[in-house]
C-alpha atoms as a PDB file:
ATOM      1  CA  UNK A   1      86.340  28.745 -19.294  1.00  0.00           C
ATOM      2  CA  UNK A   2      84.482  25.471 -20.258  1.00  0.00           C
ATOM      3  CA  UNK A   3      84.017  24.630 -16.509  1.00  0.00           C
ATOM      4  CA  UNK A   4      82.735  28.166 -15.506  1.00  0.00           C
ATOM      5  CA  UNK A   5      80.000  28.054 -17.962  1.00  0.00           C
ATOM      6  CA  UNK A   6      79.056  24.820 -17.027  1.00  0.00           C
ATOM      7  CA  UNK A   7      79.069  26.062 -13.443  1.00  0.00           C
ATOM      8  CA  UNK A   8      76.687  28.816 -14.394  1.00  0.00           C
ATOM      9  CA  UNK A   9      74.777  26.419 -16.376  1.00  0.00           C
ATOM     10  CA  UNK A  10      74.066  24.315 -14.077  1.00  0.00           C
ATOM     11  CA  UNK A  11      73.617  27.317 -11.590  1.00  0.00           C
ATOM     12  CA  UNK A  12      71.273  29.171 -13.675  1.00  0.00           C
ATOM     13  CA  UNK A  13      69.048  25.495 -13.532  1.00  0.00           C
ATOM     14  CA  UNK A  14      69.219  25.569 -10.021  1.00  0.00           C
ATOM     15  CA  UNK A  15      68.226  29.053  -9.657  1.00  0.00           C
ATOM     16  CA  UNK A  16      65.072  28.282 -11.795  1.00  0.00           C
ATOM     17  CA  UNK A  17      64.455  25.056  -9.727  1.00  0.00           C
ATOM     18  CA  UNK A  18      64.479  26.820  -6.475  1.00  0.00           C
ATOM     19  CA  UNK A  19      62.611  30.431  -7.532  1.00  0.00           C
ATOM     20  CA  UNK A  20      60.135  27.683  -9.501  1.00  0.00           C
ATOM     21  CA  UNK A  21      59.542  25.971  -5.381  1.00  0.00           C
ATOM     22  CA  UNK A  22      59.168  29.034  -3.923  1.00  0.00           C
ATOM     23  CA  UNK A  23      56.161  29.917  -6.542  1.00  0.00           C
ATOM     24  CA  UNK A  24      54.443  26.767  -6.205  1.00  0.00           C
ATOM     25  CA  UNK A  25      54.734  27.157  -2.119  1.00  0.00           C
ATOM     26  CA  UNK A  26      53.215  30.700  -2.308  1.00  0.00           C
ATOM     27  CA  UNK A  27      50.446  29.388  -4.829  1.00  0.00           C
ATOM     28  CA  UNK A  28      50.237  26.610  -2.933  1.00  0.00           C
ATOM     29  CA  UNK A  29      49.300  29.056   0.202  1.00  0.00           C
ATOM     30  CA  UNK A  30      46.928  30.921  -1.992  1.00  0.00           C
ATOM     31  CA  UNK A  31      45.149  27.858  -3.212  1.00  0.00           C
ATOM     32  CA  UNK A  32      44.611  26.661  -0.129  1.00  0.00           C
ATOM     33  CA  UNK A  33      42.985  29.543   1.077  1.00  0.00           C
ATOM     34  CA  UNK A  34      41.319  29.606  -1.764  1.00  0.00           C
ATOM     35  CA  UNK A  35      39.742  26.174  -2.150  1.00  0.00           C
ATOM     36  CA  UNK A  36      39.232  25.682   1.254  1.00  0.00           C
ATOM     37  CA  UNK A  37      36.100  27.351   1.958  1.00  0.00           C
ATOM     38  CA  UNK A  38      34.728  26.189  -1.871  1.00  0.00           C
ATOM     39  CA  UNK A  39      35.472  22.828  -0.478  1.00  0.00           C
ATOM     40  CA  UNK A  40      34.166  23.245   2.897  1.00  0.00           C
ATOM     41  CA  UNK A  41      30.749  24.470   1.242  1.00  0.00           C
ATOM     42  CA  UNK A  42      30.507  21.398  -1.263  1.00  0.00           C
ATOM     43  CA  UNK A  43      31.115  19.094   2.057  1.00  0.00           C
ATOM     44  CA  UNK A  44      28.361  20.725   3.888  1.00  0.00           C
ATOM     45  CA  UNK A  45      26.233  20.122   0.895  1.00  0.00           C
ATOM     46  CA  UNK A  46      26.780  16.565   0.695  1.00  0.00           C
ATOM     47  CA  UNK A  47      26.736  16.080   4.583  1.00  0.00           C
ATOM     48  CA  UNK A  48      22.694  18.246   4.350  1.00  0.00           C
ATOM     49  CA  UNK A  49      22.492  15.832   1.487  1.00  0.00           C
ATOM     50  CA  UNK A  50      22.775  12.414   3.337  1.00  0.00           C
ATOM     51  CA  UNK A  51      20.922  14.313   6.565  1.00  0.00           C
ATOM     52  CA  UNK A  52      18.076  14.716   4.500  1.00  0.00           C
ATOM     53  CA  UNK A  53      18.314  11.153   2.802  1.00  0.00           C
ATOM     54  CA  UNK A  54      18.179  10.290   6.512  1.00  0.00           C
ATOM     55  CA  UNK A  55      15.071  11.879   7.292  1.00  0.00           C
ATOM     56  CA  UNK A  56      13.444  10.630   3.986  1.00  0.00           C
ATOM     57  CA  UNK A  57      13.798   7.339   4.927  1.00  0.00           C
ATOM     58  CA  UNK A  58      13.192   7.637   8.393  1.00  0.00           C
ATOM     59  CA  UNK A  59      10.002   8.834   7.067  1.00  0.00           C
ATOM     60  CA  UNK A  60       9.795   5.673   4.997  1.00  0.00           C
ATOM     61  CA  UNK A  61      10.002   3.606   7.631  1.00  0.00           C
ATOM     62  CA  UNK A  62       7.347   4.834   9.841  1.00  0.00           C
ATOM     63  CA  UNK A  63       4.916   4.784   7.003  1.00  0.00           C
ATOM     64  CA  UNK A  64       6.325   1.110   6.805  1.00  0.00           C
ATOM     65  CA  UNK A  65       5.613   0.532  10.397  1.00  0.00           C
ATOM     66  CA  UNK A  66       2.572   2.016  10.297  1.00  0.00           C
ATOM     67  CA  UNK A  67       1.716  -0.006   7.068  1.00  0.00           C
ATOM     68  CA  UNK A  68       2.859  -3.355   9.219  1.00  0.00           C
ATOM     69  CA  UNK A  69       1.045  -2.184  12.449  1.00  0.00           C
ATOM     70  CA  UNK A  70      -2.073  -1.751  10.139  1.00  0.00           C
ATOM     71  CA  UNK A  71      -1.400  -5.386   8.798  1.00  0.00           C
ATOM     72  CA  UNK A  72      -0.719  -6.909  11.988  1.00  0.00           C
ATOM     73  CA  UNK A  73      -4.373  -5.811  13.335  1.00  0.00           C
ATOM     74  CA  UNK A  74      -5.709  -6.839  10.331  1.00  0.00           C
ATOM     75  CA  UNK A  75      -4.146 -10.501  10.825  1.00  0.00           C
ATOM     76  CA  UNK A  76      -5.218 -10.109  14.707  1.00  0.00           C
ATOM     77  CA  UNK A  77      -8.730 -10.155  13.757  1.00  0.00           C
ATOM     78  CA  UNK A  78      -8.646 -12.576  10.975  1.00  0.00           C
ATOM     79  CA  UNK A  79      -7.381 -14.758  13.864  1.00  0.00           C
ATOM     80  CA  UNK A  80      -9.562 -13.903  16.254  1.00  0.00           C
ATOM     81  CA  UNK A  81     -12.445 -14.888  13.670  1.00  0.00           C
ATOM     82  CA  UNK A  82     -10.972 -18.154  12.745  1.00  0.00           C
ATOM     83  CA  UNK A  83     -11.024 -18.772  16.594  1.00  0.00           C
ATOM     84  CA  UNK A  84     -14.777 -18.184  17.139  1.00  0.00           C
ATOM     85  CA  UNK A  85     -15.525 -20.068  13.798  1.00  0.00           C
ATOM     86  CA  UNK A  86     -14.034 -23.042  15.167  1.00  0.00           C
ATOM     87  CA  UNK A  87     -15.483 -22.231  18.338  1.00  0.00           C
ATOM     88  CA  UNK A  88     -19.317 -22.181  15.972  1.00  0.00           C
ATOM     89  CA  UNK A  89     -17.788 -25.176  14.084  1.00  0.00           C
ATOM     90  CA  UNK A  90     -17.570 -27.182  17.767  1.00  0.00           C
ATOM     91  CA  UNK A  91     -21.190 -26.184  18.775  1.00  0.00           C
ATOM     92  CA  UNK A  92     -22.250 -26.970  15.577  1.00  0.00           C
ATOM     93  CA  UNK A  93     -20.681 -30.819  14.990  1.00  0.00           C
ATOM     94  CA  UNK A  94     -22.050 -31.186  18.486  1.00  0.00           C
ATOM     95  CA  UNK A  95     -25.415 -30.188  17.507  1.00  0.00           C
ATOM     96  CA  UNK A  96     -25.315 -32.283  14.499  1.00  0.00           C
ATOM     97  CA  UNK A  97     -23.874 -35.049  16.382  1.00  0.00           C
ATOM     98  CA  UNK A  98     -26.561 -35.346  18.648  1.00  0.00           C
ATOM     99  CA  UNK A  99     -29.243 -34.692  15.609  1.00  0.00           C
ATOM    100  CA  UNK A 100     -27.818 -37.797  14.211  1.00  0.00           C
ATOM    101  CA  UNK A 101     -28.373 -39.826  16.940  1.00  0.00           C
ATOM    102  CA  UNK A 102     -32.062 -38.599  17.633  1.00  0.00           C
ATOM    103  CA  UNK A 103     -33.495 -38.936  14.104  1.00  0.00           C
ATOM    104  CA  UNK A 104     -31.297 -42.143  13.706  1.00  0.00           C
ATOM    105  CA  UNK A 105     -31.918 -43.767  16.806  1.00  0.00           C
ATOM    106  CA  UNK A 106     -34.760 -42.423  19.341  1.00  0.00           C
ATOM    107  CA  UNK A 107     -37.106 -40.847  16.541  1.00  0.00           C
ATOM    108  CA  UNK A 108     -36.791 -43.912  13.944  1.00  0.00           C
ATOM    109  CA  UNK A 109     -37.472 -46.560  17.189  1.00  0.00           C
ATOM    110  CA  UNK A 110     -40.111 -44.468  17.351  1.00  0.00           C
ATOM    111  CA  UNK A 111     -41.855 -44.795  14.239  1.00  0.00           C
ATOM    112  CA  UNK A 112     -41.159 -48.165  14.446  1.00  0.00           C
ATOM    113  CA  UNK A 113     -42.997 -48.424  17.307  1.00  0.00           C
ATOM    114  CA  UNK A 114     -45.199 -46.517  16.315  1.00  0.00           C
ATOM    115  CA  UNK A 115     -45.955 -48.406  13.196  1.00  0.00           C
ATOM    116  CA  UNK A 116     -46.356 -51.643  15.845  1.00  0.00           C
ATOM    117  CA  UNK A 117     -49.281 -50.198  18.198  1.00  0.00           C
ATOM    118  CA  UNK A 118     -51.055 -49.369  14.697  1.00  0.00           C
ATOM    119  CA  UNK A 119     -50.574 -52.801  13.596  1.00  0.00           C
ATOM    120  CA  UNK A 120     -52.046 -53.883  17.058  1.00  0.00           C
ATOM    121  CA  UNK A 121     -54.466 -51.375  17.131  1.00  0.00           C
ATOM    122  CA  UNK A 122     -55.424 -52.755  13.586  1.00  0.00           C
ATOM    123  CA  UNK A 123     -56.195 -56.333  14.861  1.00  0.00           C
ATOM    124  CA  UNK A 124     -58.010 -54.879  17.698  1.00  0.00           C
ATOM    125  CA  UNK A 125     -59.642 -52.390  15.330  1.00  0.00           C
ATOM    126  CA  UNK A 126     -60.637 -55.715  12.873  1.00  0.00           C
ATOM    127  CA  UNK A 127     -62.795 -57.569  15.814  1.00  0.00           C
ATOM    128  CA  UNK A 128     -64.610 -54.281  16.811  1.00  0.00           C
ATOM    129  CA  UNK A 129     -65.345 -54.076  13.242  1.00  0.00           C
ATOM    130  CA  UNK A 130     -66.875 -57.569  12.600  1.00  0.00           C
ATOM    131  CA  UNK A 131     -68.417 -57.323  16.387  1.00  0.00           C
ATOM    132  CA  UNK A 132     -70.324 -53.531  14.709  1.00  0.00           C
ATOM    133  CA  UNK A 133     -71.078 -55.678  11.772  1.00  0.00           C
ATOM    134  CA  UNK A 134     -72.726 -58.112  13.599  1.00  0.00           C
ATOM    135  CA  UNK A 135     -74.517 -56.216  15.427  1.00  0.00           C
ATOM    136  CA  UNK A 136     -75.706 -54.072  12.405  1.00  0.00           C
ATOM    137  CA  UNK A 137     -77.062 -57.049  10.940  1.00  0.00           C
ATOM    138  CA  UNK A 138     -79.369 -58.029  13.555  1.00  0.00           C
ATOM    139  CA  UNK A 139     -83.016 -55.905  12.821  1.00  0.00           C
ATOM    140  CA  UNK A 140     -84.391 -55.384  15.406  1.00  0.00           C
ATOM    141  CA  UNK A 141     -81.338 -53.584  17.373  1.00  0.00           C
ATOM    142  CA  UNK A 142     -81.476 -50.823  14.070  1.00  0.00           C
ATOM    143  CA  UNK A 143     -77.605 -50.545  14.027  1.00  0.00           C
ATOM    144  CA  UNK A 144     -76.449 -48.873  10.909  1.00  0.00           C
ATOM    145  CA  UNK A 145     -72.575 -49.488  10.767  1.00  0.00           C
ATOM    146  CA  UNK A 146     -71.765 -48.973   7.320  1.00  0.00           C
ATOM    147  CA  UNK A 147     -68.104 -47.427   6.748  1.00  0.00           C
ATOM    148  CA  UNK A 148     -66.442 -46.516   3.452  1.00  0.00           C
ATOM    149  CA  UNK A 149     -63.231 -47.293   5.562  1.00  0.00           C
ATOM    150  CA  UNK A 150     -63.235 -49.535   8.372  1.00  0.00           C
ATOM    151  CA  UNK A 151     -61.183 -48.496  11.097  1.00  0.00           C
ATOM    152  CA  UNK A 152     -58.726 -51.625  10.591  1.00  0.00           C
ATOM    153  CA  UNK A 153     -58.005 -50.871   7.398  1.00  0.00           C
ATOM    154  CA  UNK A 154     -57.828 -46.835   8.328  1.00  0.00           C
ATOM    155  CA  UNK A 155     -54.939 -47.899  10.753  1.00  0.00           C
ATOM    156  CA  UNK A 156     -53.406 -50.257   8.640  1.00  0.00           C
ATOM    157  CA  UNK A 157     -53.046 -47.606   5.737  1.00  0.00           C
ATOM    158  CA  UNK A 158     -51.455 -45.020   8.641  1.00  0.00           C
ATOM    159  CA  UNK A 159     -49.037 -47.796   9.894  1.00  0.00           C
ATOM    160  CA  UNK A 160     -47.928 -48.684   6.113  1.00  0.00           C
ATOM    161  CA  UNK A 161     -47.530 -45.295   4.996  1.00  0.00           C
ATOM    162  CA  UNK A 162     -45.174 -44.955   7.752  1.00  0.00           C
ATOM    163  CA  UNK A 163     -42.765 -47.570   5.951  1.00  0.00           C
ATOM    164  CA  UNK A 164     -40.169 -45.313   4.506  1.00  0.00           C
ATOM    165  CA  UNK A 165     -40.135 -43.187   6.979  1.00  0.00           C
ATOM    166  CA  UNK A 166     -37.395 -45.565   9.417  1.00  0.00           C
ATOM    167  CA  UNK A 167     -35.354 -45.740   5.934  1.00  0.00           C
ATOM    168  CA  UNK A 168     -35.589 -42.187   5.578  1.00  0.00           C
ATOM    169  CA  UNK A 169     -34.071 -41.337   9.039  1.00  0.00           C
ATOM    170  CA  UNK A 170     -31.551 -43.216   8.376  1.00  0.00           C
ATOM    171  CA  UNK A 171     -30.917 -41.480   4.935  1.00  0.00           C
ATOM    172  CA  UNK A 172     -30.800 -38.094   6.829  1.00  0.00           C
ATOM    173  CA  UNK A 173     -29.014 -39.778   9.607  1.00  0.00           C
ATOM    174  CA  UNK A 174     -26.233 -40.549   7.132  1.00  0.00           C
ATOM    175  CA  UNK A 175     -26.482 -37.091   5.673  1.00  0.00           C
ATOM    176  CA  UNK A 176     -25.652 -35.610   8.890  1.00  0.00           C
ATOM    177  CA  UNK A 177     -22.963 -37.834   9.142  1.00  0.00           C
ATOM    178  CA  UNK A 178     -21.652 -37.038   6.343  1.00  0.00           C
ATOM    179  CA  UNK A 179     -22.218 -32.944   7.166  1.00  0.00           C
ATOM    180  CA  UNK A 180     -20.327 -33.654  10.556  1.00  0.00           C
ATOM    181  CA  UNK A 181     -17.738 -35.069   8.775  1.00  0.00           C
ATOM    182  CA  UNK A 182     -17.170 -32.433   6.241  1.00  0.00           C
ATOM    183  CA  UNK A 183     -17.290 -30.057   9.411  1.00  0.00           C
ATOM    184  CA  UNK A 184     -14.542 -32.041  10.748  1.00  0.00           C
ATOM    185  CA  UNK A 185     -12.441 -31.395   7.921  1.00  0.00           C
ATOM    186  CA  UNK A 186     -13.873 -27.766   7.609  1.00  0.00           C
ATOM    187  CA  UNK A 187     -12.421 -27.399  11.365  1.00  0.00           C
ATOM    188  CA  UNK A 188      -9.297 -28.913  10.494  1.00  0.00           C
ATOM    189  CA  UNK A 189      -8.926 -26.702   7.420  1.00  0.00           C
ATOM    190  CA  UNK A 190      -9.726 -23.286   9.759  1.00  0.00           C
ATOM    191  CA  UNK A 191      -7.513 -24.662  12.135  1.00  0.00           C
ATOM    192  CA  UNK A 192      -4.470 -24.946   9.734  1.00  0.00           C
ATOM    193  CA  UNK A 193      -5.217 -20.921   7.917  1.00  0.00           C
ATOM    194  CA  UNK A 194      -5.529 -19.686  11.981  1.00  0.00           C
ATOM    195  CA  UNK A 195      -1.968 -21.019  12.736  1.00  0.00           C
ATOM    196  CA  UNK A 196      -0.968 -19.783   8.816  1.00  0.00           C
ATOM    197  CA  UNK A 197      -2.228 -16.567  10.078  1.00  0.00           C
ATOM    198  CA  UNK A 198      -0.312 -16.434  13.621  1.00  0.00           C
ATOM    199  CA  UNK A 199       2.921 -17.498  11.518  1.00  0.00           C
ATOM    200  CA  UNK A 200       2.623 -14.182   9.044  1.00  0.00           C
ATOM    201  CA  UNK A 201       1.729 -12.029  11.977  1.00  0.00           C
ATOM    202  CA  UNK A 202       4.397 -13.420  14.337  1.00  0.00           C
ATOM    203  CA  UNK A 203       6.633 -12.063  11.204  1.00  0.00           C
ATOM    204  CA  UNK A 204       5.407  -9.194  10.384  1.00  0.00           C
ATOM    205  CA  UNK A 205       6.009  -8.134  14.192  1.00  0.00           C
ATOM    206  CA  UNK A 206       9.680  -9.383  14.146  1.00  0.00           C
ATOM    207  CA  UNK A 207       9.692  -7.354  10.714  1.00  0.00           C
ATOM    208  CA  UNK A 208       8.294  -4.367  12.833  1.00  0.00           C
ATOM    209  CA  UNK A 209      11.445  -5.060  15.381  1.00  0.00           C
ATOM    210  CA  UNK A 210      13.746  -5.193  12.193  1.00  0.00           C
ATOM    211  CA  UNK A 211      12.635  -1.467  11.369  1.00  0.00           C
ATOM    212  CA  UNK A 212      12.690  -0.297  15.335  1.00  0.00           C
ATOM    213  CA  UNK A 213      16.508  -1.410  15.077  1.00  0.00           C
ATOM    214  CA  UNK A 214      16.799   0.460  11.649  1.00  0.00           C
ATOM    215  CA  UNK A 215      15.203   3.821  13.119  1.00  0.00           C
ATOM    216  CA  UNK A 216      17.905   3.530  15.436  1.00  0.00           C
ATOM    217  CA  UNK A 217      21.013   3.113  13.285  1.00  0.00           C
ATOM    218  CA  UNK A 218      19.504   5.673  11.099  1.00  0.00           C
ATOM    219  CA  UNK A 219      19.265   8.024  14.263  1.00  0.00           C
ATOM    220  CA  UNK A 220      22.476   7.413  15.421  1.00  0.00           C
ATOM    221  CA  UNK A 221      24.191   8.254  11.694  1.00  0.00           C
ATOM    222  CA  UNK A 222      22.178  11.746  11.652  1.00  0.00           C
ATOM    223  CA  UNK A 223      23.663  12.226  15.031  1.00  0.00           C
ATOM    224  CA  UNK A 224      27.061  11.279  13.562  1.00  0.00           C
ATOM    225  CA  UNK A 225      26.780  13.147  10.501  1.00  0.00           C
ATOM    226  CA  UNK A 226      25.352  16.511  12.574  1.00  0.00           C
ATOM    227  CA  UNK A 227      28.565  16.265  14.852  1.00  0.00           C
ATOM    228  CA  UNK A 228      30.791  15.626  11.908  1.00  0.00           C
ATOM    229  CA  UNK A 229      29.234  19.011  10.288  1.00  0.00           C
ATOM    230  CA  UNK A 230      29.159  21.218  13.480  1.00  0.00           C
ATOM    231  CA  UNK A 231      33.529  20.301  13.704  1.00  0.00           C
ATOM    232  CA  UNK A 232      33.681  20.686   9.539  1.00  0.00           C
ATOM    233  CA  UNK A 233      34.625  24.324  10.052  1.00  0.00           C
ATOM    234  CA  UNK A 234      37.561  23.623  12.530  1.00  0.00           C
ATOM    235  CA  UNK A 235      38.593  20.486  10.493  1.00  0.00           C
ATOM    236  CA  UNK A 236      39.069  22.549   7.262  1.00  0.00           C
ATOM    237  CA  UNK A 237      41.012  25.136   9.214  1.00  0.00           C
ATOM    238  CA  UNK A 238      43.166  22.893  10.678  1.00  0.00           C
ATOM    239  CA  UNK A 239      43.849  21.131   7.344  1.00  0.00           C
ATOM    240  CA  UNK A 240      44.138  24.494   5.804  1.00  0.00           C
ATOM    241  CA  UNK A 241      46.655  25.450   8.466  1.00  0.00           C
ATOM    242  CA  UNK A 242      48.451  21.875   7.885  1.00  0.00           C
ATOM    243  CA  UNK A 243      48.658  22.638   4.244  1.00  0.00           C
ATOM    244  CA  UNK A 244      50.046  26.000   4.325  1.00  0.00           C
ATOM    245  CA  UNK A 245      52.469  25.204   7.047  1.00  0.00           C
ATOM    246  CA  UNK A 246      53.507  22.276   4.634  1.00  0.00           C
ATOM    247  CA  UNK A 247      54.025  25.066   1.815  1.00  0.00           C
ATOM    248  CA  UNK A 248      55.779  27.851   4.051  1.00  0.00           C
ATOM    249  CA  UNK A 249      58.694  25.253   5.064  1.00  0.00           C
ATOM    250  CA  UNK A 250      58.890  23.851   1.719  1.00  0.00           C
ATOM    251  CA  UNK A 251      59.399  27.189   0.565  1.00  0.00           C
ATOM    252  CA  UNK A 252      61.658  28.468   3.053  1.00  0.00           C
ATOM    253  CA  UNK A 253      63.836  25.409   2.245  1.00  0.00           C
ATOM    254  CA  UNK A 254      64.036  26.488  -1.620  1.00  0.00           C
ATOM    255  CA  UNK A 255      65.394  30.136  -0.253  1.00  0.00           C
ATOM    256  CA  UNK A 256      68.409  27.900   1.228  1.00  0.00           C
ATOM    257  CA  UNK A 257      68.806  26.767  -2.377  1.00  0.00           C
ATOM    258  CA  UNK A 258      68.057  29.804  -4.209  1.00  0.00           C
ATOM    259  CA  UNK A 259      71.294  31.044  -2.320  1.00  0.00           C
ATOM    260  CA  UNK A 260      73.016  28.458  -2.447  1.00  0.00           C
ATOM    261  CA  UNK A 261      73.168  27.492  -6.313  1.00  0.00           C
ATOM    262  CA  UNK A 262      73.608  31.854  -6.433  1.00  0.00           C
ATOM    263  CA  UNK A 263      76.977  31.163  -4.944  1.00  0.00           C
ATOM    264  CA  UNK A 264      77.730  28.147  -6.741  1.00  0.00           C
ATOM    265  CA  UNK A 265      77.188  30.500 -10.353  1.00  0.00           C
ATOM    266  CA  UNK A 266      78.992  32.925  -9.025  1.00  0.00           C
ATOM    267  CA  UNK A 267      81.905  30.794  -8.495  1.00  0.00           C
ATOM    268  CA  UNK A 268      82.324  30.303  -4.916  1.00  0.00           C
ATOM    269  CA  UNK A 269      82.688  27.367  -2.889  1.00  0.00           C
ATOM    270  CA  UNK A 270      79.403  26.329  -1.473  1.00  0.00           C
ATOM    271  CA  UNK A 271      77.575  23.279  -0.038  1.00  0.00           C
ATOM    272  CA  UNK A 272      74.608  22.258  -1.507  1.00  0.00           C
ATOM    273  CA  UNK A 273      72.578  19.532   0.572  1.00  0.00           C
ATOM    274  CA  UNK A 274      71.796  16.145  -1.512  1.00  0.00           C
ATOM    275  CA  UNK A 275      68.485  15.858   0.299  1.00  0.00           C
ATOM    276  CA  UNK A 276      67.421  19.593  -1.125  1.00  0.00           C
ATOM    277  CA  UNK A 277      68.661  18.754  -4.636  1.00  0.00           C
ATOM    278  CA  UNK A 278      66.841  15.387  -4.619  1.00  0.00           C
ATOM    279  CA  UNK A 279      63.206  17.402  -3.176  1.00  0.00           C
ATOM    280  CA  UNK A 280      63.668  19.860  -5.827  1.00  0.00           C
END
């Protein structure tokens, strides 16, 4: 008596097990079904999402190229003006090169002499003076050579106020020296910011390459991500199918069991598989 109720007891249990894996496989169908789509839509949300985080920064990237593009002129003529300046810069330490030399060299021999004939034509000047003197002082020729100035003197004031002037060639010979040299430096100095400036362009354009590869991975994941949506549909039906075919076997399998722990209640002799206990 004992071992009959314990037969139906344990029965009864498998009864429940196997009418409680039959439910779950139909609700397991019905979910499915049911989800499926809901999930479907929530994918093609987040797949329109990342297209149009695509195209936002696709976007960003052309106003980035165009920004770099911009820059790189910009730098191009900045260049381009450093060139001619030292190209000015050349013309103009030649200039003052040979300014140097003139006012130091040909224009202060000059002056000097310059300064010599007036010193000569001072002597000569002196004995044509004392010879008009002379000849003043005699009556009866009525000479009248009287001069505030005589012309010796008159030359020999001209050729000392021309003193300072050799001294002061040289002064603004050294001063265009010294201008010559600072537009050596200046040159040097232009030189160094024009191959600065053909370093930062040269970088912005292999930034500019850096964003042409970009525009292409970006391209290629919308083309990924459009493919990926237009075979979403089939995908989810396929899994859908997968699923439900999963939960019609595992539910025919519990109707084997339902009938088989029906018998074992009832008393007769029946075989229940160890594999469908254990799954249940």
């Amino acid at each position: 008596m004992k071992e009959n109720q314990g037969k139906k007891g344990i029965g009864n249990l498998l009864i429940l097990i196997a009418i409680g894996g039959i439910i779950f496989s139909v609700v397991g169908i019905g979910m499915t079904w049911y989800f499926m789509p809901r999930v479907q839509e929530s994918v093609f949300v987040i797949v329109d999402l990342l297209d149009q985080i695509f195209i936002n920064t696709e976007a960003g990237l052309v106003v980035l190229d165009n920004a770099l593009e911009s820059a790189i002129d910009n730098l191009d003529t900045i260049s381009t003006t450093l060139i001619n300046l030292n190209t000015a810069i050349d013309s103009i330490s030649d200039s003052l090169n040979s300014s140097a030399d003139l006012i130091g060299g040909d224009l202060r021999v000059t002056i000097i002499d310059t300064q010599t004939a007036l010193s000569s034509a001072a002597s000569s000047a002196g004995l044509v003076d004392n010879t008009l003197r002379f000849l003043a002082a005699i009556p009866l020729l009525g000479a009248d050579y009287r001069p505030e100035i005589p012309l010796s003197d008159s030359l020999l004031q001209v050729s000392e106020s021309l003193n300072d002037v050799p001294d002061a060639f040289l002064d603004i010979e050294l001063y265009i020296r010294e201008t010559e040299d600072g537009m050596v430096s200046l040159k040097a100095d232009v030189t160094d910011l024009a191959i600065e400036i053909e370093e930062y362009e040269q970088d912005l354009i292999a930034a500019q390459q850096i964003i042409s590869e970009y525009d292409l991975v970006i391209d290629d994941l919308r083309e990924q991500v459009s493919d990926f949506r237009q075979h979403t549909s089939n995908i989810f039906f396929i899994a859908s199918l997968l699923f439900s075919g999963g939960f019609f076997f595992l539910g025919i399998s519990q109707f084997s069991t339902l009938i088989q722990a029906i018998n074992y209640r009832n008393g007769d002799r029946v075989t229940v598989n160890l594999a469908d206990l254990q799954r249940e």
